[in-house]
Structures are given as C-alpha cells and as structure tokens.
C-alpha atoms as a PDB file:
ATOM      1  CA  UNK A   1      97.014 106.066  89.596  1.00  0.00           C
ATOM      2  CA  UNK A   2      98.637 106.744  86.235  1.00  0.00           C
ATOM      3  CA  UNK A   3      96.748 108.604  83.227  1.00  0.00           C
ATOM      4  CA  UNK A   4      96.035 107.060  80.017  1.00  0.00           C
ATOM      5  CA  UNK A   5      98.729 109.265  78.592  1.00  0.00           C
ATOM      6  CA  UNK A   6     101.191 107.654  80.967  1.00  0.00           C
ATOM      7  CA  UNK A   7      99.898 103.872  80.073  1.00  0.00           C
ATOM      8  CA  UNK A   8     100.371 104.555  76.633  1.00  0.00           C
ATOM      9  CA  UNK A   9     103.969 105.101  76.577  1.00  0.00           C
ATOM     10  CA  UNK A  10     104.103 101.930  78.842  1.00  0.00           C
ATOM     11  CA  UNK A  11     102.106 100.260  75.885  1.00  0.00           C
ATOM     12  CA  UNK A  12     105.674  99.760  74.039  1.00  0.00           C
ATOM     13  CA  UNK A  13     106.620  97.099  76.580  1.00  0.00           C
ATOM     14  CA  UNK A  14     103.578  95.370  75.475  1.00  0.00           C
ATOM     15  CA  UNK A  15     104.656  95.238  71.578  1.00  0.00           C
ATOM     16  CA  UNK A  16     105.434  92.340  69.422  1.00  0.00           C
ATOM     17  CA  UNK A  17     108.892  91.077  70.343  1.00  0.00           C
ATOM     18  CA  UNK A  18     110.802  92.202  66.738  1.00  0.00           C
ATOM     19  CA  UNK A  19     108.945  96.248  67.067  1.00  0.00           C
ATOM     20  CA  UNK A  20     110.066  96.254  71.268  1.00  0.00           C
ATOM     21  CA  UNK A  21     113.774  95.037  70.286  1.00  0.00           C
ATOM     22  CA  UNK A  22     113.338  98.160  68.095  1.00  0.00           C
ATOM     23  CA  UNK A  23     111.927 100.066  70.785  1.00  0.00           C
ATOM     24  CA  UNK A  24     115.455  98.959  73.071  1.00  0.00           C
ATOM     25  CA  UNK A  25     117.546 100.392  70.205  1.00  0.00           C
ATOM     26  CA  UNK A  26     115.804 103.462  70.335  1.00  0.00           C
ATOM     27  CA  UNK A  27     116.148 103.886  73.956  1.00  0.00           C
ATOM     28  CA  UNK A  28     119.735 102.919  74.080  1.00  0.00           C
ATOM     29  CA  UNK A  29     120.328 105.563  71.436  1.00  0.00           C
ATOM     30  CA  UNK A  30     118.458 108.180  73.402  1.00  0.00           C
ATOM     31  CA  UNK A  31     121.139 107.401  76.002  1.00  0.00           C
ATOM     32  CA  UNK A  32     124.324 107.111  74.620  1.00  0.00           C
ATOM     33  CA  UNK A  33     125.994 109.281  76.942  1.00  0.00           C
ATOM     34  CA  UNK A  34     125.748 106.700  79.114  1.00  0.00           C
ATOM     35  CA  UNK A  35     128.621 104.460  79.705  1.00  0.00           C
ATOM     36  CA  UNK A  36     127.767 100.967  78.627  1.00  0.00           C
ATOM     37  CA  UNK A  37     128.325  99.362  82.449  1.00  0.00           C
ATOM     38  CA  UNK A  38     126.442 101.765  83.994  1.00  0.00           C
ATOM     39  CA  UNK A  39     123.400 101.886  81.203  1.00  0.00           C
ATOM     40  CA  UNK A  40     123.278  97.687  81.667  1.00  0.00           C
ATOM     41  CA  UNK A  41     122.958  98.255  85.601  1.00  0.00           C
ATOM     42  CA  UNK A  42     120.579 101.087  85.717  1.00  0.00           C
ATOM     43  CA  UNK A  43     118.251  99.821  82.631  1.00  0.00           C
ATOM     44  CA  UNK A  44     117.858  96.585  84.353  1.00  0.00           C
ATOM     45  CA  UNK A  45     117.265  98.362  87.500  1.00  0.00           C
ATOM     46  CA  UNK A  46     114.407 100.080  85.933  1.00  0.00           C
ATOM     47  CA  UNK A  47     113.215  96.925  83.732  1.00  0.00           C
ATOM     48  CA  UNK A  48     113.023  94.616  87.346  1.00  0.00           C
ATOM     49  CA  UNK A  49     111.051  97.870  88.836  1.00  0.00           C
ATOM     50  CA  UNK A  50     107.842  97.173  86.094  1.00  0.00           C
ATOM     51  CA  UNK A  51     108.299  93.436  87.180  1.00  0.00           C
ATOM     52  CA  UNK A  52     108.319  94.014  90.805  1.00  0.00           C
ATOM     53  CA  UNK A  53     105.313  95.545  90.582  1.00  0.00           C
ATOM     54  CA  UNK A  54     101.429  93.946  91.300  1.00  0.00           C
ATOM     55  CA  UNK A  55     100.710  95.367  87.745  1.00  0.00           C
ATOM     56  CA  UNK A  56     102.519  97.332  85.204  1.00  0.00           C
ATOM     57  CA  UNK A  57      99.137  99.679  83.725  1.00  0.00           C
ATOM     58  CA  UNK A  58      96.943 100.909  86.302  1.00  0.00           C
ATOM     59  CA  UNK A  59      93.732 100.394  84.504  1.00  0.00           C
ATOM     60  CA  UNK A  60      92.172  96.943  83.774  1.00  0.00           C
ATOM     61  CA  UNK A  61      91.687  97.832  80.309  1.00  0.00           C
ATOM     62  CA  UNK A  62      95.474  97.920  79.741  1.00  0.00           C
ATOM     63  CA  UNK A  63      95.983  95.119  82.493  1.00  0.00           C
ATOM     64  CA  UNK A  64      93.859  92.944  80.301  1.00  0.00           C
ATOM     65  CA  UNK A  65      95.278  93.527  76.989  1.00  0.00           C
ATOM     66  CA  UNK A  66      99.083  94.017  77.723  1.00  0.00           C
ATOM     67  CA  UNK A  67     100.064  92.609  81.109  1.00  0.00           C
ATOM     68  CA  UNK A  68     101.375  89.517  79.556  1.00  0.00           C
ATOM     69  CA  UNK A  69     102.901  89.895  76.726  1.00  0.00           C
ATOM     70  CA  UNK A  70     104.598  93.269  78.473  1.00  0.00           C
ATOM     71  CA  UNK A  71     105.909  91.044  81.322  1.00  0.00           C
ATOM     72  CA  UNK A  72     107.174  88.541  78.661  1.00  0.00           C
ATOM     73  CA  UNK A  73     108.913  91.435  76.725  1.00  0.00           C
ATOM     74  CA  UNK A  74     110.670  92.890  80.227  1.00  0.00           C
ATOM     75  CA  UNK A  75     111.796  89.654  81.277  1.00  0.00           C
ATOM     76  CA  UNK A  76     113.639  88.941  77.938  1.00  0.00           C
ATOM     77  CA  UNK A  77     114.958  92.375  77.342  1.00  0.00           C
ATOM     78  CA  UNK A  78     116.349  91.712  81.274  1.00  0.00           C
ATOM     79  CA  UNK A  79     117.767  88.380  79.771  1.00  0.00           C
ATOM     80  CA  UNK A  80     119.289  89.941  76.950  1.00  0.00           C
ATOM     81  CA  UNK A  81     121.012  92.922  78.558  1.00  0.00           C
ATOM     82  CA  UNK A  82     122.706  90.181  81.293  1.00  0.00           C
ATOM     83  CA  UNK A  83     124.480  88.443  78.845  1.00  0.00           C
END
C-alpha cells in the first residue's frame, strides 16, 4: 500500500491541466540526458503504467478527490507526447 508521502507526489498528476503541463516541463528537464526517442518511449511507458492500474492513490481519500481528473491529465500528457 503506498504512504501518504508517496500519494502526494502522485497528487501532481491530479493538478489543473495549465500547473501539470508545467509539472511535464519540469520532469523533462530533470531528464535531459535522455535522448528525446527514448524519453517519449519510456515516459509513456510509465504514464500507461498509472492507467493500467485499478487505481492510481491507494487510499480512498486520494481516490476520491484525484482519480479523475489525474486519469484525465495522464491520458492527455500520453496524447501529447505521441504526436
């Protein structure tokens, strides 16, 4: 079961579309060293993992608040790194 530390950081998937495209930025600069194929392959990898998953926070309290609108944000950020 994850912590509540854990489902915080997850909490940025939940955010308001215009602060998680900020939140992408940020992680693409954190890895930079990555070459751009392999980042788009591995990122969406990782983004269809949260998706493929019965729930992305482990606690109903998160579930409740920021399933949705974190599923909405991971399936647009997936949209937007295929193009």
């Amino acid at each position: 079961m994850q912590g509540a530390g854990s489902q915080a950081s997850i909490h940025s998937r939940a955010r308001e579309a215009g602060d998680y495209d900020l939140f992408k930025e940020r992680v693409r600069k954190e890895y930079k060293w990555v070459p751009g194929a392999l980042y788009l392959h591995k990122r969406i990898e990782v983004l269809e993992s949260f998706l493929k998953r019965r729930s992305i926070y482990g606690s109903e309290y998160f579930r409740e608040l920021y399933e949705s609108p974190a599923r909405r944000n991971l399936e647009r950020a997936i949209r937007g790194l295929r193009r």
